[in-house]
C-alpha atoms as a PDB file:
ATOM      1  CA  UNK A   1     -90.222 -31.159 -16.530  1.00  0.00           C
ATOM      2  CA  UNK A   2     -89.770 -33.445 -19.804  1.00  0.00           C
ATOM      3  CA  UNK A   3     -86.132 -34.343 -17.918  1.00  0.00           C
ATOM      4  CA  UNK A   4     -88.340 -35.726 -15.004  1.00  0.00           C
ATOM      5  CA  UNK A   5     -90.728 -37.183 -17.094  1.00  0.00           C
ATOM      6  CA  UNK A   6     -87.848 -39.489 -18.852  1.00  0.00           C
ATOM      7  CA  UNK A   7     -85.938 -40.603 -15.876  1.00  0.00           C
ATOM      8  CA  UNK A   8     -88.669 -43.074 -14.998  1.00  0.00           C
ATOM      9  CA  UNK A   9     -88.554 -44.692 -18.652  1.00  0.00           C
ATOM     10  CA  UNK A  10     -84.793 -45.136 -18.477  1.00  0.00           C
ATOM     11  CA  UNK A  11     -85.276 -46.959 -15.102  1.00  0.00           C
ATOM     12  CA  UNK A  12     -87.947 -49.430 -16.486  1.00  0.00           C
ATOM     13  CA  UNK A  13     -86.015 -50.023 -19.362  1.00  0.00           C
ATOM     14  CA  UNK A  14     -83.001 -50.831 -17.175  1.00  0.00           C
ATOM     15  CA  UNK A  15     -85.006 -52.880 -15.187  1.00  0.00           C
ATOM     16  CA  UNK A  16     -86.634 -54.994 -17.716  1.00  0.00           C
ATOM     17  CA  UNK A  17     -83.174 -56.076 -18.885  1.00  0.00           C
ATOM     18  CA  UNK A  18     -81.547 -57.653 -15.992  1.00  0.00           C
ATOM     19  CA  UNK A  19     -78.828 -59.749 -17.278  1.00  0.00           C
ATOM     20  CA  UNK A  20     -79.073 -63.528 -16.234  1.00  0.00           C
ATOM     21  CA  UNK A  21     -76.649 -66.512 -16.024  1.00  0.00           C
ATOM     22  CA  UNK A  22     -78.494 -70.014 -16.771  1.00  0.00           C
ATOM     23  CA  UNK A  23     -77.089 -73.274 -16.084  1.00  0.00           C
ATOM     24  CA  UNK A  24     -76.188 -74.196 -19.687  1.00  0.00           C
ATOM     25  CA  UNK A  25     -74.196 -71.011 -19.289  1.00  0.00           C
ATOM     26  CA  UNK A  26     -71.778 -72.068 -16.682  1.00  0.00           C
ATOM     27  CA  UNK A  27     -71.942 -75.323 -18.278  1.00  0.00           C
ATOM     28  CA  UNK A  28     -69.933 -73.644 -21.764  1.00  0.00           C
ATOM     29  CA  UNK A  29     -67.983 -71.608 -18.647  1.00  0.00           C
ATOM     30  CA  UNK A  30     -66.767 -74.636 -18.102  1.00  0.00           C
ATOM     31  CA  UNK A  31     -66.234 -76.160 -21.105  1.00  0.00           C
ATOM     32  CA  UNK A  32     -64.153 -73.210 -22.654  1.00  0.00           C
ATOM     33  CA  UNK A  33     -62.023 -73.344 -19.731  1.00  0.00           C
ATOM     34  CA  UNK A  34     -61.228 -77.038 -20.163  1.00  0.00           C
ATOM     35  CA  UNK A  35     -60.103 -76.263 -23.920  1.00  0.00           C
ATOM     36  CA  UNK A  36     -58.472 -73.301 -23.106  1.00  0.00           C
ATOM     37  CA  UNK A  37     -56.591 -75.001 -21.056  1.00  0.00           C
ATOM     38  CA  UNK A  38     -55.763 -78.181 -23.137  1.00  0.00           C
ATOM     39  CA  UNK A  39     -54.376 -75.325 -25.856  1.00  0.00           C
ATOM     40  CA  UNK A  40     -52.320 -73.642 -23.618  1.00  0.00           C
ATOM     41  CA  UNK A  41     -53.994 -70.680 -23.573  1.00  0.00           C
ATOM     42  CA  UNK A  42     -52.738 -70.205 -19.625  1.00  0.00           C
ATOM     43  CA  UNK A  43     -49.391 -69.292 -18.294  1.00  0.00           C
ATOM     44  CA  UNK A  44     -47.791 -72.006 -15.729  1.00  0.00           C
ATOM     45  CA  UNK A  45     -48.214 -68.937 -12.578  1.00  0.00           C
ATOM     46  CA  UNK A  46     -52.047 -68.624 -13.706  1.00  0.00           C
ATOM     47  CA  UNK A  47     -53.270 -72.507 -13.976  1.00  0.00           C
ATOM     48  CA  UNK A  48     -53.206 -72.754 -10.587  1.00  0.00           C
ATOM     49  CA  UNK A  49     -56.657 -69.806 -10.052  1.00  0.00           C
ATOM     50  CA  UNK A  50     -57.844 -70.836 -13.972  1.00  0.00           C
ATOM     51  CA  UNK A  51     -58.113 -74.706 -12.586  1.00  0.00           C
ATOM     52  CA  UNK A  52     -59.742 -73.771  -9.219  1.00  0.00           C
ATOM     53  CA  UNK A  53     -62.017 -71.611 -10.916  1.00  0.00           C
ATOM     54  CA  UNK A  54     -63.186 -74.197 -13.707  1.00  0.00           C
ATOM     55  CA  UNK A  55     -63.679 -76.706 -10.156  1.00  0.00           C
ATOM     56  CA  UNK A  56     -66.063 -74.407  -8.396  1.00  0.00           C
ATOM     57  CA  UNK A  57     -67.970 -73.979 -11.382  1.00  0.00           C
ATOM     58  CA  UNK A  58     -68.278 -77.597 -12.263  1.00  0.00           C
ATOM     59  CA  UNK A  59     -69.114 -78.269  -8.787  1.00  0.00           C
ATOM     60  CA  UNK A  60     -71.855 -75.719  -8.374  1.00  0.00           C
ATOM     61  CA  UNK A  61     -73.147 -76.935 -11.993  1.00  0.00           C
ATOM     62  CA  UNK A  62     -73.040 -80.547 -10.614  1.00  0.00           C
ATOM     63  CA  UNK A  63     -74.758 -79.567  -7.519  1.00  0.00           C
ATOM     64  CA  UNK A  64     -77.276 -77.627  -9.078  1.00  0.00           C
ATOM     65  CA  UNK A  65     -77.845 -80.684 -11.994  1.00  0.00           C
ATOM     66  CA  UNK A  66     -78.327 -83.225  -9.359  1.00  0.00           C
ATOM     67  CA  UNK A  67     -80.873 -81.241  -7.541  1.00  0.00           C
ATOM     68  CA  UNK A  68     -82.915 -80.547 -10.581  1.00  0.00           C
ATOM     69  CA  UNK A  69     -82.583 -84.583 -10.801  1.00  0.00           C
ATOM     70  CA  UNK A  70     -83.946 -84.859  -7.147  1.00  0.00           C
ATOM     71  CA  UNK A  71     -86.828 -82.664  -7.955  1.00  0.00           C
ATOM     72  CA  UNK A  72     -87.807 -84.277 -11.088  1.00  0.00           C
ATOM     73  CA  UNK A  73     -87.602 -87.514  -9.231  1.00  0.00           C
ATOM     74  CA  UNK A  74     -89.881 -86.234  -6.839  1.00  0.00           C
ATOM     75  CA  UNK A  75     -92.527 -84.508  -9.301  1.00  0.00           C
ATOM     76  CA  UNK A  76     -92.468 -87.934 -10.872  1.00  0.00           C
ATOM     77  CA  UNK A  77     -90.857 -86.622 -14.186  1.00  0.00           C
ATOM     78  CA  UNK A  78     -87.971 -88.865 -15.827  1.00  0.00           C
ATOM     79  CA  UNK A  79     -86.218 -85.621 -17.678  1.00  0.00           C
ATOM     80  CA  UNK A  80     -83.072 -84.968 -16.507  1.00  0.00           C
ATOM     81  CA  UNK A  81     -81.832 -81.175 -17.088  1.00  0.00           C
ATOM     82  CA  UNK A  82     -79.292 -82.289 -19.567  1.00  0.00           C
ATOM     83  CA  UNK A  83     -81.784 -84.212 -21.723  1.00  0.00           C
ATOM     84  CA  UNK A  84     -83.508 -80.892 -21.815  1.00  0.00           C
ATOM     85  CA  UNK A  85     -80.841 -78.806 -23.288  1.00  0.00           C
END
């Protein structure tokens, strides 16, 4: 009975913990790419996936930057999401 009684804990504590990717995040994605990259951390064979990953990620950033924009602009505030961080 004490076994049943602990199962539920473990789920709420594994629940209250959900892991979660911000903005700013993706942003340093980015950036650590970009100097990786300018080091030579990369192989000729793997710049090809390293570059279109480090693309998609600064697109989706840019995407989601400019909508945060549009919103502000709407809501009448004159922060922009990078001021903020």
């Amino acid at each position: 009975m004490s076994e049943e009684t602990q199962a539920p804990e473990v789920a709420t504590e594994s629940q209250a913990e959900v892991p979660a990717v911000t903005v700013n995040d993706l942003v340093n994605v980015y950036a650590i790419i970009d100097l990786a990259s300018k080091r030579g951390a990369f192989q000729a064979g793997e710049l090809s996936a390293v570059g279109n990953t480090a693309n998609r990620v600064k697109a989706f950033v840019d995407h989601v930057q400019a909508q945060s924009a549009a919103a502000a602009d709407e809501t009448g505030e004159t922060e922009t999401p990078e001021a903020a961080g």
